[in-house]
Structure formats: C-alpha cells, structure tokens
C-alpha atoms as a PDB file:
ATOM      1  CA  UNK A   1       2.678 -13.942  -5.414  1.00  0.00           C
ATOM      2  CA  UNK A   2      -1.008 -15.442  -4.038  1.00  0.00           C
ATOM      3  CA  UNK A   3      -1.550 -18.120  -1.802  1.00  0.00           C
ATOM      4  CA  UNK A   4       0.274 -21.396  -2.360  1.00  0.00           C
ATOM      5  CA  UNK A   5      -2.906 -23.073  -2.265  1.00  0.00           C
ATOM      6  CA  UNK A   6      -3.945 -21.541  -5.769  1.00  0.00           C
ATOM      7  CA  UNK A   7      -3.804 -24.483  -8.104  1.00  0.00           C
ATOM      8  CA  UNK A   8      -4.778 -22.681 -11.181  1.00  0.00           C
ATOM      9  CA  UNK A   9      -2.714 -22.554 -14.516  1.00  0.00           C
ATOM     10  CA  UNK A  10       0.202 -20.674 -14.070  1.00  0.00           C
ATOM     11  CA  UNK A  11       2.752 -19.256 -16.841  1.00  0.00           C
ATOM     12  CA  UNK A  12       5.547 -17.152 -15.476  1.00  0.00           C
ATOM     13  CA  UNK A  13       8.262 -15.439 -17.803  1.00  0.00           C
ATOM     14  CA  UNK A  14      10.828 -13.043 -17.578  1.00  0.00           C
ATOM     15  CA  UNK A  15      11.687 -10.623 -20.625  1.00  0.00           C
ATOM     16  CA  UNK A  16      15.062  -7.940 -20.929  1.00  0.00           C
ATOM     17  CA  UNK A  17      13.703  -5.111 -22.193  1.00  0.00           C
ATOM     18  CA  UNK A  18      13.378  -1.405 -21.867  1.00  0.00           C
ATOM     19  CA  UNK A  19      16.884  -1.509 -20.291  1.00  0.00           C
ATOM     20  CA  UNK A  20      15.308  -3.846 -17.066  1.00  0.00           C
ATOM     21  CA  UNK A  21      13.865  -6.674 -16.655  1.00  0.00           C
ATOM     22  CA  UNK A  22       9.893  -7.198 -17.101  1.00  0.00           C
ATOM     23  CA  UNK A  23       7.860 -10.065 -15.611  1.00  0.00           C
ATOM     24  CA  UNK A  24       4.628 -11.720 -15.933  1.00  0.00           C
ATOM     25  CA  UNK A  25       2.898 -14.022 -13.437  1.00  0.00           C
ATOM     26  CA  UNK A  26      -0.658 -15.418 -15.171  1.00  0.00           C
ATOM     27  CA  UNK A  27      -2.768 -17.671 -13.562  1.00  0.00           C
ATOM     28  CA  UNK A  28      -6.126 -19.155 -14.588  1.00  0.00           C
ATOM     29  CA  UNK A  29      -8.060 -19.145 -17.357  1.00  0.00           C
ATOM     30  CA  UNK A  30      -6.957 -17.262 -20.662  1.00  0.00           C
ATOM     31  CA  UNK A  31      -4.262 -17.936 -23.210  1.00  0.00           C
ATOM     32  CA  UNK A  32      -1.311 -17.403 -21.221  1.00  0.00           C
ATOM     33  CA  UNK A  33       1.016 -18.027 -23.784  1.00  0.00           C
ATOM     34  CA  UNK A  34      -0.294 -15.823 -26.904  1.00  0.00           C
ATOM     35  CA  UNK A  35      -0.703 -12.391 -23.650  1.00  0.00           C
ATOM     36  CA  UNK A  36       2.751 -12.435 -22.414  1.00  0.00           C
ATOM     37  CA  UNK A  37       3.944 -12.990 -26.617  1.00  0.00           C
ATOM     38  CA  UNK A  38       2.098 -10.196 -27.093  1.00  0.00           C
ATOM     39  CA  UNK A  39       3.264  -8.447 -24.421  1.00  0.00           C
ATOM     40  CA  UNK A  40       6.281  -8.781 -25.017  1.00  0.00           C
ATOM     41  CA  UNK A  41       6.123  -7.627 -28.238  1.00  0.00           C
ATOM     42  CA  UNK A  42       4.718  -4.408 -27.035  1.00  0.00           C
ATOM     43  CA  UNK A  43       7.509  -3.697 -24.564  1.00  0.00           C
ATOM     44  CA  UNK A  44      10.148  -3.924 -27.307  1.00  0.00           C
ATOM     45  CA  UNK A  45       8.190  -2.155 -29.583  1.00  0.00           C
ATOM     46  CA  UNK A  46       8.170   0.715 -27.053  1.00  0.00           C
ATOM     47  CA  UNK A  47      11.659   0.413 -26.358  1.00  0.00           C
ATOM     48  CA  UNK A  48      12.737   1.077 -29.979  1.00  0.00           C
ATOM     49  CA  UNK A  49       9.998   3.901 -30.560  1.00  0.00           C
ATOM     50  CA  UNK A  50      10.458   5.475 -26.812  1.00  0.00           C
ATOM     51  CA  UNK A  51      13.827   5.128 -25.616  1.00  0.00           C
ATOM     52  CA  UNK A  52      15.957   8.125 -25.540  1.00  0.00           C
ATOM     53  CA  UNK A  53      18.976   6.099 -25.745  1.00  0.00           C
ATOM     54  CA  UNK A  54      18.441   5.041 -29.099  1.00  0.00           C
ATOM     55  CA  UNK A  55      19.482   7.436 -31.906  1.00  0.00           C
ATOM     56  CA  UNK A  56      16.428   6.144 -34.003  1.00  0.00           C
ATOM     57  CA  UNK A  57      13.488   6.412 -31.750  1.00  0.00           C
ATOM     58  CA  UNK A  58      10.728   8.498 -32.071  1.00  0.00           C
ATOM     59  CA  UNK A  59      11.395  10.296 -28.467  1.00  0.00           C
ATOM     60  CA  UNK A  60      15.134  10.938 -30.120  1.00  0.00           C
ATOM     61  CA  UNK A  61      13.951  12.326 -33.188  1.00  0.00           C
ATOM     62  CA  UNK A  62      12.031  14.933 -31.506  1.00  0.00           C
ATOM     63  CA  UNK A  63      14.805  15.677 -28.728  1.00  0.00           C
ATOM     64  CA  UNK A  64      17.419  16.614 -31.958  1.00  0.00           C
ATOM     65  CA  UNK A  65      13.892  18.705 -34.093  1.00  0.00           C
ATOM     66  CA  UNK A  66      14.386  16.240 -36.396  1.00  0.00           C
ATOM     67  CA  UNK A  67      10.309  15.461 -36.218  1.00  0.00           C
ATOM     68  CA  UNK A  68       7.912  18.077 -35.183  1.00  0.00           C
ATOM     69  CA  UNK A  69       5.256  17.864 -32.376  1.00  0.00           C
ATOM     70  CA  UNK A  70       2.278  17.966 -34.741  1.00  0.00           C
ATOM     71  CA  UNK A  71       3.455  14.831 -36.544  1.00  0.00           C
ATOM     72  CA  UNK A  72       4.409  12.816 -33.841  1.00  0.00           C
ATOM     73  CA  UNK A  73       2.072   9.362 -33.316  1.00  0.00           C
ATOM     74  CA  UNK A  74      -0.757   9.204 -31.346  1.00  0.00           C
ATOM     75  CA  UNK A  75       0.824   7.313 -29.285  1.00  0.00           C
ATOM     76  CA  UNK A  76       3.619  10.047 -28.006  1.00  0.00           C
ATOM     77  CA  UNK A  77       1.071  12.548 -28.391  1.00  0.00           C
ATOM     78  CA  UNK A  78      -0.669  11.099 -25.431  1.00  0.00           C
ATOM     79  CA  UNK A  79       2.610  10.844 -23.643  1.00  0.00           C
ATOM     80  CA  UNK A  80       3.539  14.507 -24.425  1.00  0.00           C
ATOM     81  CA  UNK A  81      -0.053  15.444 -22.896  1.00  0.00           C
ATOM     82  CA  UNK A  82      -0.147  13.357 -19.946  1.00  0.00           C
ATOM     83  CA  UNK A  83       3.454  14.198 -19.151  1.00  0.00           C
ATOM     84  CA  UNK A  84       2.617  18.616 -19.754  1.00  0.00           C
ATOM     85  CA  UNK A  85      -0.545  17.899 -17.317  1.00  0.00           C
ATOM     86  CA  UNK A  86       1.913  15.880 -14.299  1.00  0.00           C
ATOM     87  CA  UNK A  87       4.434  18.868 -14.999  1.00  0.00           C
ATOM     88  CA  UNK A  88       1.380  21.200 -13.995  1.00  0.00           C
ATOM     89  CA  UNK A  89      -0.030  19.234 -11.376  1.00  0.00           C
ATOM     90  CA  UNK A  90       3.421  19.055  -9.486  1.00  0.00           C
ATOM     91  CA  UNK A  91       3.990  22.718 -10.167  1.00  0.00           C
ATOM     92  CA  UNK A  92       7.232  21.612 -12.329  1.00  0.00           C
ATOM     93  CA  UNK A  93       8.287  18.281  -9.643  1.00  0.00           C
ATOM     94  CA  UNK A  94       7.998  16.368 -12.838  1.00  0.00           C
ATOM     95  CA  UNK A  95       9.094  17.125 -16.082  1.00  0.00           C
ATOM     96  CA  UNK A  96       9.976  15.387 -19.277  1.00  0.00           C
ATOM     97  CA  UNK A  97      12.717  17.023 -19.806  1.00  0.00           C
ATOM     98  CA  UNK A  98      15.541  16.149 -18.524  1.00  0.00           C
ATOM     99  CA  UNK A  99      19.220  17.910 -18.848  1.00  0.00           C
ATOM    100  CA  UNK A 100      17.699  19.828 -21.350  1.00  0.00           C
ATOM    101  CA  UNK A 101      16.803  16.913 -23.442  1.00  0.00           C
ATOM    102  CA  UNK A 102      13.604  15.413 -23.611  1.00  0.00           C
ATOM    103  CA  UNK A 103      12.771  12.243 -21.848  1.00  0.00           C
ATOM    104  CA  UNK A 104       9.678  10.913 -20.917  1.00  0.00           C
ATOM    105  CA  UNK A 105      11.174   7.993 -19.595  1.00  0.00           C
ATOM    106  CA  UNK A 106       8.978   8.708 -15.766  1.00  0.00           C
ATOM    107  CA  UNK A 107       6.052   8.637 -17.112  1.00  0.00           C
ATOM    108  CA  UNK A 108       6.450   5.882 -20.167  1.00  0.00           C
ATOM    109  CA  UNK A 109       7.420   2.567 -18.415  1.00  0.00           C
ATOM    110  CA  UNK A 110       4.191   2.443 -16.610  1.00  0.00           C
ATOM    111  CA  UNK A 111       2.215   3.656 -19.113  1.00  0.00           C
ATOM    112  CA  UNK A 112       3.666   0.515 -21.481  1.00  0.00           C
ATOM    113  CA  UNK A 113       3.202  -1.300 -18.770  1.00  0.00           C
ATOM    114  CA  UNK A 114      -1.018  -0.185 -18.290  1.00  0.00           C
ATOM    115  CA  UNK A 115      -1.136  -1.149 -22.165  1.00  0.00           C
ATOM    116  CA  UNK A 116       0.315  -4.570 -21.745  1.00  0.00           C
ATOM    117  CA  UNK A 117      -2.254  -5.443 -19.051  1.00  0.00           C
ATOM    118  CA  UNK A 118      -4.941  -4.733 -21.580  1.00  0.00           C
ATOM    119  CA  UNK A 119      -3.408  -6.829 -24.304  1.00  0.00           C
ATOM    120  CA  UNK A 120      -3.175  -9.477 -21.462  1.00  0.00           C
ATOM    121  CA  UNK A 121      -6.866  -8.880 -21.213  1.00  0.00           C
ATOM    122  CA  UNK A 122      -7.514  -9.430 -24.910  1.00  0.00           C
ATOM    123  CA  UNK A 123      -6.368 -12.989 -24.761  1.00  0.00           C
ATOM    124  CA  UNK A 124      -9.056 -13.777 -21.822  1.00  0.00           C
ATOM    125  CA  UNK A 125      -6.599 -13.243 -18.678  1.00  0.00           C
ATOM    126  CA  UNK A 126      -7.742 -11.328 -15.905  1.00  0.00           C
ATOM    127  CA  UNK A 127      -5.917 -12.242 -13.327  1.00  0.00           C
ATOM    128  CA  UNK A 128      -1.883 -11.883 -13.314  1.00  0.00           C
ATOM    129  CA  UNK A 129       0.765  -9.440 -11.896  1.00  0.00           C
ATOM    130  CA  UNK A 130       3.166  -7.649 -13.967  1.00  0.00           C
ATOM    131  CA  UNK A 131       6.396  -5.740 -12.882  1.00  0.00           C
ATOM    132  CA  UNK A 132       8.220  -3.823 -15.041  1.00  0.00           C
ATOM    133  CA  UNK A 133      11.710  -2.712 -12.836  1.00  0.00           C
ATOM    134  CA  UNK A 134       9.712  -2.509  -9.173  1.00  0.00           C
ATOM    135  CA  UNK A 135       6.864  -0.696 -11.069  1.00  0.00           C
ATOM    136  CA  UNK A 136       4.044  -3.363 -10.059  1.00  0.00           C
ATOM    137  CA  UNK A 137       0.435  -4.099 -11.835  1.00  0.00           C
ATOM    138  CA  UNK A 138      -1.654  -6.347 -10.305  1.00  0.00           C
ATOM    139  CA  UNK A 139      -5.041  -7.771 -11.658  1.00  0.00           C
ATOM    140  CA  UNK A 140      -7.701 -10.081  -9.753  1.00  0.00           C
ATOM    141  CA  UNK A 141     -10.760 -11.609 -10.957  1.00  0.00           C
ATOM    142  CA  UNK A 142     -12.130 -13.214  -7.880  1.00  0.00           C
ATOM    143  CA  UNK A 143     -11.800 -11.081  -4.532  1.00  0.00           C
ATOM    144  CA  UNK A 144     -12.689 -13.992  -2.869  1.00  0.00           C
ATOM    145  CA  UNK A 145      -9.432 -15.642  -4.103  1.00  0.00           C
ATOM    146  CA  UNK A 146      -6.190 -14.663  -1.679  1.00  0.00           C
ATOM    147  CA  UNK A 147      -4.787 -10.881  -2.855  1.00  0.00           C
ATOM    148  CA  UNK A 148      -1.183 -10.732  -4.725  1.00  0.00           C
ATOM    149  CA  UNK A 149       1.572  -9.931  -2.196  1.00  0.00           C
ATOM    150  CA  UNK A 150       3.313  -6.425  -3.637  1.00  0.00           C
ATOM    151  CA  UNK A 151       6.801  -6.302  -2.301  1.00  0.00           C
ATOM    152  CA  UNK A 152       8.769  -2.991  -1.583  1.00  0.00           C
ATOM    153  CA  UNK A 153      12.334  -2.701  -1.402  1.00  0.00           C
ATOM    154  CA  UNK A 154      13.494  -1.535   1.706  1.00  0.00           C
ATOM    155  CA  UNK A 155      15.957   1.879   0.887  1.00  0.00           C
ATOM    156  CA  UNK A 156      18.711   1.169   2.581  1.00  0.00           C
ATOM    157  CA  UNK A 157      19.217  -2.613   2.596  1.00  0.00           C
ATOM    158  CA  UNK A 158      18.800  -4.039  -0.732  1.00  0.00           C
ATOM    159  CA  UNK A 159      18.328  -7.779   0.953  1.00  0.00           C
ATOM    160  CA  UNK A 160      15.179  -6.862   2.982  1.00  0.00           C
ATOM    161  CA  UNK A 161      11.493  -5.480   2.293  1.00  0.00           C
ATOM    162  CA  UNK A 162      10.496  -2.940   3.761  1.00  0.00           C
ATOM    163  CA  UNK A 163       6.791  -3.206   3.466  1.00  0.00           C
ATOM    164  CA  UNK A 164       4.599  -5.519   1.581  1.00  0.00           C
ATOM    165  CA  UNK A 165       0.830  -4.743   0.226  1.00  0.00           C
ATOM    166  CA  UNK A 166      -1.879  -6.622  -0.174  1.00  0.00           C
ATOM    167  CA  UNK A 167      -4.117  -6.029  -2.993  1.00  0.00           C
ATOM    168  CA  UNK A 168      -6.748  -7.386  -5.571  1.00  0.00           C
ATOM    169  CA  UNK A 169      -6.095  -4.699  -8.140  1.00  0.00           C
ATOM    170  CA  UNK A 170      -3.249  -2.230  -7.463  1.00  0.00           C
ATOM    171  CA  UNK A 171      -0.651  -0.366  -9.255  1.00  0.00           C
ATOM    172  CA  UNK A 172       2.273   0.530  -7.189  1.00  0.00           C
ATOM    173  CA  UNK A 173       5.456   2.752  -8.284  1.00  0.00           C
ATOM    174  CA  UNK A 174       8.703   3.466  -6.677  1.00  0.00           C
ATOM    175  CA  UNK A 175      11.211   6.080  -7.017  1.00  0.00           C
ATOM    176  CA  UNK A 176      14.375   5.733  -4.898  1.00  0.00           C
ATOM    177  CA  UNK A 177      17.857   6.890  -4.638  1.00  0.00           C
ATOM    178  CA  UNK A 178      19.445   3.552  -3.466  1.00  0.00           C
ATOM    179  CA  UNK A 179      20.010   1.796  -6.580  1.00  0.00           C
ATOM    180  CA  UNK A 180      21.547   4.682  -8.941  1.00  0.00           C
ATOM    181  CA  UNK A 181      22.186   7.183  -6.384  1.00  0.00           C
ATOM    182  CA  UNK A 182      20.970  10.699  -6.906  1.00  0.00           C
ATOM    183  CA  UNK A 183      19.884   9.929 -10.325  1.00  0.00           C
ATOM    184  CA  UNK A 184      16.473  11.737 -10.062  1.00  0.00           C
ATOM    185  CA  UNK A 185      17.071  15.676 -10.648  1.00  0.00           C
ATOM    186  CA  UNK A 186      14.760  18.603  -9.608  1.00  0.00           C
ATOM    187  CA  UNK A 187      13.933  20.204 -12.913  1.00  0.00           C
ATOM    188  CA  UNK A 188      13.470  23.320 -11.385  1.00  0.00           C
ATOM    189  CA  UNK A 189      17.020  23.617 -10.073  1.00  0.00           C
ATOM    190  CA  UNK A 190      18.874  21.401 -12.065  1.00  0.00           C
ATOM    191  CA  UNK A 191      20.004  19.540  -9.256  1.00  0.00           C
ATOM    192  CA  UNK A 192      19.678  16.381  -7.347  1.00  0.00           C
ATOM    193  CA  UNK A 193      16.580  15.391  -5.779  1.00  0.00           C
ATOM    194  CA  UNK A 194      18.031  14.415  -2.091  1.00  0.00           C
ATOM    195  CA  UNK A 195      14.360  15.352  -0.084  1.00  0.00           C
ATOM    196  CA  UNK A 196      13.869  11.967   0.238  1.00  0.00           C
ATOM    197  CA  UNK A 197      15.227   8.306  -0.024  1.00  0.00           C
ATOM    198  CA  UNK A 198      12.350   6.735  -1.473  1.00  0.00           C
ATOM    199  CA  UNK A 199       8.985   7.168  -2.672  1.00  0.00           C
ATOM    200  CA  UNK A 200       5.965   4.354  -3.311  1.00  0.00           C
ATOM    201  CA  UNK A 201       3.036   5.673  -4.337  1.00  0.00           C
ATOM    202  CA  UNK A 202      -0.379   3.167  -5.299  1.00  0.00           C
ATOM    203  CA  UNK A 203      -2.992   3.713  -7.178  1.00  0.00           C
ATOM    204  CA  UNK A 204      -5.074   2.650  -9.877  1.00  0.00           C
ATOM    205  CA  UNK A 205      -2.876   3.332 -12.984  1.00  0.00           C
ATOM    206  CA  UNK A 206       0.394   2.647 -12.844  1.00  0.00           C
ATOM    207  CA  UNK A 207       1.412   5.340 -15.808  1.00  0.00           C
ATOM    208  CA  UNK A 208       0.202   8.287 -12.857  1.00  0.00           C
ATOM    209  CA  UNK A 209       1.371   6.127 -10.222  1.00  0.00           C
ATOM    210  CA  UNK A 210       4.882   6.506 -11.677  1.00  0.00           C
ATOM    211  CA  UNK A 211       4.944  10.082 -12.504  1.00  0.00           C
ATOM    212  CA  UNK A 212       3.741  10.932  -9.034  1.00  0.00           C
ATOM    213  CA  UNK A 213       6.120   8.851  -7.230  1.00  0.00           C
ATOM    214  CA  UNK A 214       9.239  10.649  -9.249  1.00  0.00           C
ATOM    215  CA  UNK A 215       7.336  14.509  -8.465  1.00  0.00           C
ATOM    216  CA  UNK A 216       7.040  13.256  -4.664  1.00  0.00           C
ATOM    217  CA  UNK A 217      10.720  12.282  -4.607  1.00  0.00           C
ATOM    218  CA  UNK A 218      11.236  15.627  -6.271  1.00  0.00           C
ATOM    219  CA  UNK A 219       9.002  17.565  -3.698  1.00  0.00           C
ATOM    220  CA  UNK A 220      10.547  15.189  -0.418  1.00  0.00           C
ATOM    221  CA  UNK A 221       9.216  17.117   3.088  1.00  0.00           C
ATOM    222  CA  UNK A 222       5.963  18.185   0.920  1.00  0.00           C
ATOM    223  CA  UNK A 223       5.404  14.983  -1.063  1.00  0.00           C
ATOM    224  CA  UNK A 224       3.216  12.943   1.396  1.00  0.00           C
ATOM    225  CA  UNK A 225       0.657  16.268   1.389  1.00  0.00           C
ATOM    226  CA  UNK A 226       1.139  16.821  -2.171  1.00  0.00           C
ATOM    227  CA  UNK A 227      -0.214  12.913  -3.212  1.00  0.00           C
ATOM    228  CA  UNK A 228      -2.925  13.069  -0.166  1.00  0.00           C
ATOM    229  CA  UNK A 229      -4.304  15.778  -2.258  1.00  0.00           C
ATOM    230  CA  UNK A 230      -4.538  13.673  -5.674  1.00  0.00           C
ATOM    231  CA  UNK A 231      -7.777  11.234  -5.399  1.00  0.00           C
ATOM    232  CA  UNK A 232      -7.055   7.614  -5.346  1.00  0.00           C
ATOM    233  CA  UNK A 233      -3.258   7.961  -4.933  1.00  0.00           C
ATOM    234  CA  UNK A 234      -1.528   7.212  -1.497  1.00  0.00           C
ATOM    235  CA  UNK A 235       2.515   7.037  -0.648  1.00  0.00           C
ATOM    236  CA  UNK A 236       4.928   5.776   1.778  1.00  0.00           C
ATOM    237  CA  UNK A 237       7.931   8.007   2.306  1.00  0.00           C
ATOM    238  CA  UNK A 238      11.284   6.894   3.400  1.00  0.00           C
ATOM    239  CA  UNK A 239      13.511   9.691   4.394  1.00  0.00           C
ATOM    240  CA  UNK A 240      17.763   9.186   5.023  1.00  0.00           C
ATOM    241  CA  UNK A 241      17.091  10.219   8.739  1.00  0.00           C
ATOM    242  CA  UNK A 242      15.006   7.195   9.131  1.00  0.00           C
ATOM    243  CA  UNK A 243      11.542   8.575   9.190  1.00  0.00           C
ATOM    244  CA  UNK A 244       8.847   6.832   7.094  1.00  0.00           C
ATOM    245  CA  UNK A 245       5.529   8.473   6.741  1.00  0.00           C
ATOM    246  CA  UNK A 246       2.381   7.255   4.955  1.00  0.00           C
ATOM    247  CA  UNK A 247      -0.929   8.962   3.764  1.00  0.00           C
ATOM    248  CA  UNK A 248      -3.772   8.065   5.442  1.00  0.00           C
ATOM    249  CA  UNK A 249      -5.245   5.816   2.867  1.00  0.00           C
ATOM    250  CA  UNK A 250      -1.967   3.469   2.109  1.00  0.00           C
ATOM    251  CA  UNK A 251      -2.682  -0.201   2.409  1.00  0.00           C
ATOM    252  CA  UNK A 252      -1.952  -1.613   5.611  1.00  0.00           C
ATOM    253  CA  UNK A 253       1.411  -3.177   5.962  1.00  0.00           C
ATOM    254  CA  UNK A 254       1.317  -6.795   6.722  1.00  0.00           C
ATOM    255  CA  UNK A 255       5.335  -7.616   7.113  1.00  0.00           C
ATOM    256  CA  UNK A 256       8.387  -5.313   7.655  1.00  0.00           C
ATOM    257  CA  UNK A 257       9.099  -1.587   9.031  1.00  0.00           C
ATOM    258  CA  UNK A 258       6.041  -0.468  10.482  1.00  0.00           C
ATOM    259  CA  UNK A 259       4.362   2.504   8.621  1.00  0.00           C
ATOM    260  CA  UNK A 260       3.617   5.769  10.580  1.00  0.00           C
ATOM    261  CA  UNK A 261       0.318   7.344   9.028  1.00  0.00           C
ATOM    262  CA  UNK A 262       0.593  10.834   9.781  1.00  0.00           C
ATOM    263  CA  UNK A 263      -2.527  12.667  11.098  1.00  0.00           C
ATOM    264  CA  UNK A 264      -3.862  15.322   8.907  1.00  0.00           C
ATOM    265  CA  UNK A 265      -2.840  18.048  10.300  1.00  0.00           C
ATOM    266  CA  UNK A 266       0.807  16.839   9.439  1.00  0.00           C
ATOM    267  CA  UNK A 267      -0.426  16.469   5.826  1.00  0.00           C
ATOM    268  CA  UNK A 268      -1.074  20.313   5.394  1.00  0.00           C
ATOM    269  CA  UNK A 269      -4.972  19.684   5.952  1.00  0.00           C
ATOM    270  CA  UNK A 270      -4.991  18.222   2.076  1.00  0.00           C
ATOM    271  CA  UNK A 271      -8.814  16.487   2.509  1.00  0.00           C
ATOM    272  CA  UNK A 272      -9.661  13.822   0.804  1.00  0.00           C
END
C-alpha cells in the first residue's frame, strides 16, 4: 500500500488463479480496468498452458514425451532456458525438475507475473503493485510520490510481519517452509530442504527473484553468500534457531524483527 494521502484513481481486484490468489492495486492514470482484464487473462492462460497439474498443459505434455523440446512454444522455450541457466548458477539448488517430473513451477509464477506488469503497461499504467501468492511486483512513476509498503510474512507466526520494505520499483520473492512444511526438496539429494525457514530475496525481476529465493532455501547456511554474489539481488534469511541474516544491500527495515546485516567476511568475501 502507499500513503493514505494518495488520492489518485484506484482499482483493486483479486483473481483465483494459478492455484493462489493474484492481486492488483492500480492507481493513477491508465485504463485500470482493460490492464488487470488483461491480466487476468494472461494468468489463466498460463495456468492452463503451464501447470503441471493439468493433464493437458503444455509443461504436462512434455513431462509424459508426449511433445518434444524442439517444438515446444517460445514461450516454454524461454522458461526451459532460463530455468537450465538458474540450475547452473546454483550449481543444481534449483532445478525444474522435480520428483523426477518436470516442473517449472519456481521459476514460472514470477515470470507470468513480470509479463502481466508489461501488459499493465500497455494500457498506460505505470504505477501499481501486483502479488501473485507473496511473490510481490511493485511499479512507481513518481519517486517523489510515497514508496509501496512490501510486507513479509514473519516464519513462524502467520499473524505478524516480520519485516516490511520500502520501495519505488522492487520485486520481492519468498520461499518458506511455514505454510506447506518441507515442501521445497534439494534436487541434488532428493530430500527436504530444512537449511533454512525462509528465504526473501529482492531484486529487479521477479521471475530471478523467485528462482533464487527457492536455490537459497535449497543452499540454507550458504544462501546469504551465494545471492551477495548475484548483482542486484539481496536476501533476508530466517533460520528455525532464530537467526535472521541479511546481505548487505537489503532495504532497510522500517517495522518488525530487526535485520542483522552480516559483515563481509561472514558472507564468504562474495564482493559486490
């Protein structure tokens, strides 16, 4: 949310999609209404082409052979590719598979979610905040206009926040283990990611921003060095025995559990 005081045109909407809710918050000038339609739109479009839930998407088709990776649309081919080059960056943290089937769920809810904000664009409206199941966008016009207020879940206590950003234009990600349990898997073990209790990692696209929050809840003692080495990405680390460290760059919290920023030295000497 901004500043009360903002007395601009405001649409807000809620859509179930995707298997979570989605919402939009638009404010000044654009044509609010015809963005989020479209919008919309595109969410359930990638929910019936991307999900690997349903037996007829495109992501399903290719898990069973049943299409082959050189006739795949453009679209998942620049899924496939982003998600082989987050596999390799995180030395195998990330991965689209996922009990041997393939899933590129990690990496495609904020990358539908970096499209919508340009079809939001098309229809003249620059300044709004989308968020797509905790993943976040936010877009300003004016930086002389209050920032959007990002709030983080606190891990352990569903009822609180445990840190809240300020930002202009931000994308911010979480990966946690409080609201499915030990959901998230290592690939390279096979077995449950328990390093850490939560990840958020901010950045400026939110498709990254997602992948890199899942590796660093994968990687848990060595994920706060592993995104201070990635340029323009920061995190805030929750761990079970309490600890929360930040990188050295992650906006400064303004309510809630105050951050520690470990000193470099604690961050492996990754330089920025």
């Amino acid at each position: 949310m901004t500043s009360s005081s903002d007395r601009r045109p405001r649409t807000v909407r809620a859509e179930r999609v995707m298997g979570t809710v989605v919402s939009f918050d638009v404010r000044g000038p654009g044509d609010h209404a015809a963005a989020i339609d479209a919008a919309v739109r595109w969410f359930h479009e990638v929910d019936a082409r991307f999900s690997p839930y349903r037996y007829g998407s495109e992501v399903s088709r290719v898990d069973r052979g049943e299409l082959p990776l050189d006739e795949v649309s453009e679209d998942l081919a620049e899924v496939i590719t982003a998600c082989d080059a987050l596999e390799d960056w995180s030395a195998g943290a990330f991965s689209a598979v996922r009990d041997g089937r393939f899933d590129p769920s990690g990496y495609v809810k904020g990358w539908s979610v970096e499209r919508s904000a340009r079809l939001l664009r098309e229809q003249g409206c620059a300044d709004f905040a989308i968020n797509a199941g905790g993943d976040v966008l936010v877009a300003s016009s004016d930086r002389d206009r209050a920032p959007w207020r990002v709030g983080v879940r606190h891990p352990s206590d569903p009822t609180a926040l445990a840190t809240v950003l300020l930002a202009h234009d931000l994308a911010v990600a979480t990966s946690g283990r409080y609201e499915r349990g030990d959901h998230v898997v290592d690939p390279r073990t096979g077995r449950p990611a328990t390093g850490a209790a939560a990840v958020t990692v901010c950045g400026p696209d939110l498709a990254l921003a997602d992948g890199f929050a899942t590796a660093a809840l994968v990687l848990g003692e060595d994920g706060p060095a592993w995104i201070a080495g990635l340029a323009g990405y920061e995190a805030w680390t929750a761990f079970d025995d309490g600890r929360v460290v930040a990188t050295s760059g992650f906006p400064r919290v303004v309510e809630g559990v105050p951050v520690r920023t470990a000193p470099a030295d604690d961050l492996a000497g990754a330089a920025r």
